[in-house]
Protein backbone atom coordinates (compact mmCIF):
# COMPACT_ATOMS: atom_id res chain seq x y z
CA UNK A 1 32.44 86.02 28.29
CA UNK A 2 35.24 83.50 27.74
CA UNK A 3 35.66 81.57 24.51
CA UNK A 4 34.22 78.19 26.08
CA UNK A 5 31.48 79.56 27.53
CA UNK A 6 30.54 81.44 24.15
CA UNK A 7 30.79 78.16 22.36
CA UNK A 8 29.02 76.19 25.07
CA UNK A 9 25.79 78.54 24.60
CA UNK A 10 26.71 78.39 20.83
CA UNK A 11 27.38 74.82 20.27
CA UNK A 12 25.68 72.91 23.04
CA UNK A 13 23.33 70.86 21.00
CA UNK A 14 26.10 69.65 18.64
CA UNK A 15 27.78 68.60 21.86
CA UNK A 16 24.23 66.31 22.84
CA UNK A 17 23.60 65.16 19.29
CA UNK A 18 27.08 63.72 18.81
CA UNK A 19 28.03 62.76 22.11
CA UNK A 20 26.09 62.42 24.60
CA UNK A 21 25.48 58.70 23.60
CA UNK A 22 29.04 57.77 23.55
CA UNK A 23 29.48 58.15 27.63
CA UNK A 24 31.90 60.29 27.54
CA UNK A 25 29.91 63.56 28.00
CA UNK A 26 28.46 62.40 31.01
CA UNK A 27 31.45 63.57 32.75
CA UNK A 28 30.36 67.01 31.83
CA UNK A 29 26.70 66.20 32.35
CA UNK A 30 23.61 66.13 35.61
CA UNK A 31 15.86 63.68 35.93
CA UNK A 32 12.39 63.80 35.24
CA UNK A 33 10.93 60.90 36.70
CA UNK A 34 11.57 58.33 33.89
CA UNK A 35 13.96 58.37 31.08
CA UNK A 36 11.50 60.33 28.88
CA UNK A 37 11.97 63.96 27.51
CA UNK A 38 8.79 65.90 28.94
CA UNK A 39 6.76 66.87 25.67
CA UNK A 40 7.36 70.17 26.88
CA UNK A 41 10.20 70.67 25.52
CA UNK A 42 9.40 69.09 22.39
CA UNK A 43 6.58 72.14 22.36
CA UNK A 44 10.00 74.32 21.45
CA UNK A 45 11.71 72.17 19.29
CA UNK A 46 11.32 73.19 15.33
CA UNK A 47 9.15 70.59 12.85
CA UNK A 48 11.61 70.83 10.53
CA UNK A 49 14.45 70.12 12.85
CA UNK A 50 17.18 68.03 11.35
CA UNK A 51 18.64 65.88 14.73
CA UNK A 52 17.14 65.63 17.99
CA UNK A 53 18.74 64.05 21.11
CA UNK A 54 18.16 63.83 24.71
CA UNK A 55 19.76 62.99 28.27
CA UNK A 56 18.97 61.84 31.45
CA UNK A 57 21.56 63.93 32.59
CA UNK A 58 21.55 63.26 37.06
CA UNK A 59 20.88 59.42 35.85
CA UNK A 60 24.09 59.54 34.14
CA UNK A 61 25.92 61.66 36.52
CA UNK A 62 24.79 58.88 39.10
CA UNK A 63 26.06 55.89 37.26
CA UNK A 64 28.71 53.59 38.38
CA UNK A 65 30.26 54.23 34.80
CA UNK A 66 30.73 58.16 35.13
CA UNK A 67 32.16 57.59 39.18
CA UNK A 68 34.96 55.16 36.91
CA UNK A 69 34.97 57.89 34.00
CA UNK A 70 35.54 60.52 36.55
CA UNK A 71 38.67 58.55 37.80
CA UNK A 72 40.57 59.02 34.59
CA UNK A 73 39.04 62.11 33.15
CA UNK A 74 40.54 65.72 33.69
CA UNK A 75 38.60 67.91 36.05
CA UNK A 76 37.11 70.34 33.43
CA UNK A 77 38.21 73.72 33.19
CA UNK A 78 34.75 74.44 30.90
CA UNK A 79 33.03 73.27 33.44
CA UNK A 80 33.81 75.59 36.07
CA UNK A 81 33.95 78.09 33.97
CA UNK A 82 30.37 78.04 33.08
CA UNK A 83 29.67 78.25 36.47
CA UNK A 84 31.82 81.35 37.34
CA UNK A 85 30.37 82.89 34.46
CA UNK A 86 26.73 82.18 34.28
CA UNK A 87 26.16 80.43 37.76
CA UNK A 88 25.06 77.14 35.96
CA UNK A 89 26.15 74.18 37.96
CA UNK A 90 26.49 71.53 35.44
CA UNK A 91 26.74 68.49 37.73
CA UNK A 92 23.93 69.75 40.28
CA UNK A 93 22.18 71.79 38.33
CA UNK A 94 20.77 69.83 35.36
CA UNK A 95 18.05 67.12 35.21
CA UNK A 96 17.89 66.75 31.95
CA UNK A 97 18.78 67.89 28.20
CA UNK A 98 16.42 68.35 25.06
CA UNK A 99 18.71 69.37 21.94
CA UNK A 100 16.97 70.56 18.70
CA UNK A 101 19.71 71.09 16.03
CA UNK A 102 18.09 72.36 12.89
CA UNK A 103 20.25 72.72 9.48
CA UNK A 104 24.03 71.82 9.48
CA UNK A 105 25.74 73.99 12.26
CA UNK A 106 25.62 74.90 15.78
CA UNK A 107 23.26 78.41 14.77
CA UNK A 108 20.06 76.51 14.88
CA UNK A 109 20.95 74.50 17.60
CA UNK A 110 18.48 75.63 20.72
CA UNK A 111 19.45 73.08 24.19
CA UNK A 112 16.57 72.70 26.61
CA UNK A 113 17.81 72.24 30.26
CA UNK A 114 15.67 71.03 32.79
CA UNK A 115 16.13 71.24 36.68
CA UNK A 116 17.06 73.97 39.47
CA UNK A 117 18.34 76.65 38.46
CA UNK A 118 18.98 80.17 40.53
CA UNK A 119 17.95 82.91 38.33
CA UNK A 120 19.20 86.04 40.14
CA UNK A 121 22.43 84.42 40.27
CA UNK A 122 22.58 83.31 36.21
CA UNK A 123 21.34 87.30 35.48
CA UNK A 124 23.97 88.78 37.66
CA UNK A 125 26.57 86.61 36.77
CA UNK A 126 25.80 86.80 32.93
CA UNK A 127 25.58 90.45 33.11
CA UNK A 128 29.25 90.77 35.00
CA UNK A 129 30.06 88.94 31.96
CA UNK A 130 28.81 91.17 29.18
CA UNK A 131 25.08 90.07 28.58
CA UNK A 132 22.56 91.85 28.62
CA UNK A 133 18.42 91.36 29.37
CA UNK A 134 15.88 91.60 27.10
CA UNK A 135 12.25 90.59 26.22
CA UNK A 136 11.16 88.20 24.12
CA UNK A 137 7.01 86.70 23.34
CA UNK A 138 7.34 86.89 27.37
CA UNK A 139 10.19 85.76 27.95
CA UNK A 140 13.37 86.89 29.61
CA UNK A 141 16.56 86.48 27.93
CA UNK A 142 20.26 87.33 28.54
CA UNK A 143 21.43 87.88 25.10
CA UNK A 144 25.76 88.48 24.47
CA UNK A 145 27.98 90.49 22.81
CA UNK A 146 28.37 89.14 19.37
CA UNK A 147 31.12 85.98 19.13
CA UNK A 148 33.48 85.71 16.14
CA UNK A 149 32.43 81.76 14.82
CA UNK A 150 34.91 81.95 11.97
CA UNK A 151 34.39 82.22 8.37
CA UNK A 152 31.21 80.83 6.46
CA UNK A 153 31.49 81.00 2.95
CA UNK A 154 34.29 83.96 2.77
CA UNK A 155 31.88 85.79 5.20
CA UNK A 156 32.62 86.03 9.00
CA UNK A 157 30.17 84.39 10.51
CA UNK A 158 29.21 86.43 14.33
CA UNK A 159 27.23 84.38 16.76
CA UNK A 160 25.29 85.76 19.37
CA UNK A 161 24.59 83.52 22.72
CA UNK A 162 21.85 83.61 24.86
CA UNK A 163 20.01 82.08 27.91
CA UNK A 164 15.79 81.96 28.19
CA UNK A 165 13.94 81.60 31.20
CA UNK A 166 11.14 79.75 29.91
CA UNK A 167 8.51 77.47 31.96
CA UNK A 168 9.31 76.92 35.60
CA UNK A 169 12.88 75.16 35.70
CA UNK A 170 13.75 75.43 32.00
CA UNK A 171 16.03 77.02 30.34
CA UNK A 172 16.97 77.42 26.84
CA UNK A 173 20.28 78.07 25.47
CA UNK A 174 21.97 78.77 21.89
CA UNK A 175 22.37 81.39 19.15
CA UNK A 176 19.96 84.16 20.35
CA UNK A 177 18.29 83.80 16.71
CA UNK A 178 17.51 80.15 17.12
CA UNK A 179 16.31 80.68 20.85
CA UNK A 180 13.67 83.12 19.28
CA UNK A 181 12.79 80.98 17.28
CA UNK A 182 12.31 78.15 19.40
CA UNK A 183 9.73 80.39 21.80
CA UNK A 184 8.34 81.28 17.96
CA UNK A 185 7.80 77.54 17.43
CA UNK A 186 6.25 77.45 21.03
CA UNK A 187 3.62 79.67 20.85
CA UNK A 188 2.47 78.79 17.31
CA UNK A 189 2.43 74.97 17.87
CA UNK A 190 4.83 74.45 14.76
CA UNK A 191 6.84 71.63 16.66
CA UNK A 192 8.48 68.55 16.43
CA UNK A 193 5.16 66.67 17.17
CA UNK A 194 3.72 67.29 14.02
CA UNK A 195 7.07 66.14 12.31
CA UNK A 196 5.48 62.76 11.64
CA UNK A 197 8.80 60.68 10.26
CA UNK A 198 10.60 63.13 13.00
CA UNK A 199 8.01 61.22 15.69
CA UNK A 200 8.56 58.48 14.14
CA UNK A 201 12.14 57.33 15.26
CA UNK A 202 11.90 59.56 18.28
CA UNK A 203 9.24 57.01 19.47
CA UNK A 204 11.39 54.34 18.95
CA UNK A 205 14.44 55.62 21.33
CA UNK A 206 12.08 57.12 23.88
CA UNK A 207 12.48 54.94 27.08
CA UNK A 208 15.31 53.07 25.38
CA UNK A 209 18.21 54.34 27.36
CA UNK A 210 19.50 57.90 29.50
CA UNK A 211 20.88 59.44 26.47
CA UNK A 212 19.37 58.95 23.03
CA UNK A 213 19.49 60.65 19.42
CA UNK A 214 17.89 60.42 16.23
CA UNK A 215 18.44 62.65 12.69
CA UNK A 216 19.19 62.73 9.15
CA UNK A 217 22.43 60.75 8.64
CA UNK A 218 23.29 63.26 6.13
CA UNK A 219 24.29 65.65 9.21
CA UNK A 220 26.71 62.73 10.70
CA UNK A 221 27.96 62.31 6.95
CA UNK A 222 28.54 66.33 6.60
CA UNK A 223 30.98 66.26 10.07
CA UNK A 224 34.83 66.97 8.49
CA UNK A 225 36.38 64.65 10.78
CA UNK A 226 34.30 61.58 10.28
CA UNK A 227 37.38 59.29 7.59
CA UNK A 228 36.22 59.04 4.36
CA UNK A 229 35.00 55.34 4.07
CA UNK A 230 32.69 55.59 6.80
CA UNK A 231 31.44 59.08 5.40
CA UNK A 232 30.66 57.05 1.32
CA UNK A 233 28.73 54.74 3.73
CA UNK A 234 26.70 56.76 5.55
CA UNK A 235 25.88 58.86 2.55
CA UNK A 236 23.57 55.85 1.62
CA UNK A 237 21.73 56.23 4.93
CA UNK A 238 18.79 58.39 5.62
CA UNK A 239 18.19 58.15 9.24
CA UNK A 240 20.31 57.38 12.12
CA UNK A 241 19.26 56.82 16.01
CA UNK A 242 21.44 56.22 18.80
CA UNK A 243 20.79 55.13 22.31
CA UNK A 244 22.41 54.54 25.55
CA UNK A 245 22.16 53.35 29.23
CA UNK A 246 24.77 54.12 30.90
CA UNK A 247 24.30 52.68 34.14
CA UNK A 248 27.17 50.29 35.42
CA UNK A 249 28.36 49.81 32.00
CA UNK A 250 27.13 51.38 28.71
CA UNK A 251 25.03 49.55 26.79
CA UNK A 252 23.57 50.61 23.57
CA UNK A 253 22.02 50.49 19.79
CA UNK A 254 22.86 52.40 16.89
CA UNK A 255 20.45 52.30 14.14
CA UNK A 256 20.51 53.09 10.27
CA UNK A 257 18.06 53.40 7.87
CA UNK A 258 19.24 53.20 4.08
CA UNK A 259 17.81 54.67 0.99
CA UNK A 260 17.94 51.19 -0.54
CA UNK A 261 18.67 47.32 0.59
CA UNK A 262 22.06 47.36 -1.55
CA UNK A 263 23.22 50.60 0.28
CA UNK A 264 22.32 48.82 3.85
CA UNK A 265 23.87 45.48 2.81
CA UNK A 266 27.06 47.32 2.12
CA UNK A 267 26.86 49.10 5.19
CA UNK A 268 26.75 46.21 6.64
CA UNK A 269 28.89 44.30 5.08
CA UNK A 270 32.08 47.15 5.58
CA UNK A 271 30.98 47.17 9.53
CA UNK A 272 31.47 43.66 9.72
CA UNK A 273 34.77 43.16 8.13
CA UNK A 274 35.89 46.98 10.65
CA UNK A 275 35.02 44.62 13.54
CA UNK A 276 36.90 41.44 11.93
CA UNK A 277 40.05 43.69 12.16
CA UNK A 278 39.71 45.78 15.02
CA UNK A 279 39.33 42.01 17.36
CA UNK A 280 42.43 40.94 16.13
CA UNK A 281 44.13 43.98 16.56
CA UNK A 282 42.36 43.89 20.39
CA UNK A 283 42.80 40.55 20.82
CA UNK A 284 45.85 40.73 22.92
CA UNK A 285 44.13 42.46 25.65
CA UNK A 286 41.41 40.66 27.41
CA UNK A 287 39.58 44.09 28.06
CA UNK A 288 39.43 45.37 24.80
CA UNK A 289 38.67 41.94 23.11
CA UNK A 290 35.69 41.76 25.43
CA UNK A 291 34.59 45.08 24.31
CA UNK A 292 34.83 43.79 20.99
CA UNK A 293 33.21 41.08 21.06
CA UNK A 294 30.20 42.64 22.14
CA UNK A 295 29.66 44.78 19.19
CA UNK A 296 26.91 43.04 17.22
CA UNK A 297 25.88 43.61 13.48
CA UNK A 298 22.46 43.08 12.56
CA UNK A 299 19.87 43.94 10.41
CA UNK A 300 17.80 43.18 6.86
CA UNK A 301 16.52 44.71 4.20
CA UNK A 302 16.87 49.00 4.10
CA UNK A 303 18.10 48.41 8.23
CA UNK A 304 21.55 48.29 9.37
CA UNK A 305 21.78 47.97 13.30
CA UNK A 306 25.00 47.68 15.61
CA UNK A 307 24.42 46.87 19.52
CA UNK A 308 27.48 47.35 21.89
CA UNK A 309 28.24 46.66 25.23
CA UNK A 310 30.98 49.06 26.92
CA UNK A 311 32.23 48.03 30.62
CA UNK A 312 33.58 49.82 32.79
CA UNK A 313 36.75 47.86 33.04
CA UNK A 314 37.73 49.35 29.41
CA UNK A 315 38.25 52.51 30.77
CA UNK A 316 40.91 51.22 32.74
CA UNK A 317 43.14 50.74 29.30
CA UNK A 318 42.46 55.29 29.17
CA UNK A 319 45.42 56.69 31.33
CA UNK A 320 44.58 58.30 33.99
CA UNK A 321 44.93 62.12 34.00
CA UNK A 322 45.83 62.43 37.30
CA UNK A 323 50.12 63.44 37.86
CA UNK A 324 52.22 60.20 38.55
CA UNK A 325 54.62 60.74 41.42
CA UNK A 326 57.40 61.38 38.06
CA UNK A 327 55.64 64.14 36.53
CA UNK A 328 54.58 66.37 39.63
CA UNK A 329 56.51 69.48 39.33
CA UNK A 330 59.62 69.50 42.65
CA UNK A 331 58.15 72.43 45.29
């Protein structure tokens, strides 16, 4: 199997959790009736999961913001990939996503995809590729050849993908040790729905928006890229959610519970004085400053909320990917 596709069975849920919300992965994305995950898949979701996100995936792929994103948005090698390799048509394929990421990297992530899947095809395929089948609490899987995830501690760190066929039309994809577990968590009734705080702030995204997500904030806080200020701040948070609707535009909340009101009004307090200098930065730009402008900061007591409002028209300030008649190669 090819790197991508190794880290797309590996990493999938850290792709949900982190973006999903943002837009920007519905270009990769494809609905149960109703933007509601199924409490099926929440049956094979840990209780002691740490994030938790979800996706209307053919909502998004039908919205008038991801026909615009496509316009300036490479075609995606990955994507096709994935397909040759496994037979999974992202953009067809997919109603919608359930990610469970449990701990602080992509080996207890387990993805839940529902929709329409062709099973012969996905076994052949994945066995050209160097799976191989296997049984598991009555299940099938197609479990890899062990993938090199870099060094953990001084230690190399192997992952090992794999794909279950679970209930009719869903599949389950990630580290083959977290996929156990997740049909493990299944058949013991040791889920999510018995994490009571868990439940708690899942209820409160659930028919919010297409894409949602809801954890610890200490697993946003932990990400190496995030800049230092932000990361102090979020340290005083316990709980983040995000949602989304990305319909013609993208529309959304992102929520924050603090440990304490002083750690919320500082929060607060350094996210209004970011958006004081990104408008005038933006200001020069109708576009942008409209985008702006629509980020809101609200909140009292140990809650910190921000609400945005992201048209389409911004994504006319991305280049487009597409060659200009100046850089297409002479035949």
């Amino acid at each position: 199997m090819a790197p991508s596709t190794r880290n797309f069975l590996v990493g999938s849920a850290v792709v949900v959790v982190a973006g999903l919300c943002t837009g920007l992965v519905a270009f990769y994305g494809g609905a149960l009736s109703g933007r509601e995950a199924a409490r099926t898949e929440f049956s094979y979701i840990p209780s002691d999961v740490t994030a938790v996100g979800f996706a209307d995936v053919r909502n998004i792929m039908d919205s008038q913001f991801r026909q615009k994103l496509h316009e300036v948005m490479p075609t995606g090698a990955e994507k096709d990939r994935l397909f040759a390799e496994t037979g999974i048509d992202i953009e067809r394929d997919i109603d919608t996503v359930v990610a469970g990421l449990t701990g602080g990297d992509s080996t207890g992530a387990v993805v839940l995809l529902r929709g329409r899947f062709d099973r012969n095809r996905i076994e052949a395929l994945a066995t050209e590729h160097g799976m191989r089948q296997e049984q598991y609490g009555g299940n099938a899987l197609l479990v890899g050849p062990a993938v090199d995830a870099g060094i953990d501690g001084g230690v190399p760190a192997p992952h090992v993908p794999s794909i279950a066929f679970l209930d009719d039309g869903l599949l389950a994809i990630g580290e083959v040790s977290a996929v156990r577990r997740a049909i493990d968590v299944a058949a013991s009734g040791a889920s999510v729905t018995g994490n009571a705080e868990m439940m708690r702030f899942i209820n409160t995204v659930q028919g919010s928006g297409n894409a949602w997500m809801v954890g610890h904030a200490d697993q946003v806080a932990s990400q190496p890229q995030l800049p230092d200020m932000i990361r102090s701040q979020i340290q005083g948070l316990q709980w983040l959610s995000i949602s989304a609707d990305i319909d013609r535009d993208v529309t959304g909340i992102i929520r924050g519970e603090a440990r304490d009101d002083e750690s919320a009004q500082q929060l607060r307090t350094m996210l209004s004085g970011a958006l004081v200098a990104a408008r005038m930065f933006g200001e020069q730009d109708p576009r942008a400053a409209a985008a702006l402008n629509a980020i809101q900061t609200s909140g009292t007591g140990r809650n910190v909320e921000l609400s945005f409002l992201l048209p389409a028209t911004v994504l006319d300030l991305v280049p487009s990917a597409s060659p200009t008649p100046e850089t297409v190669p002479a035949q």
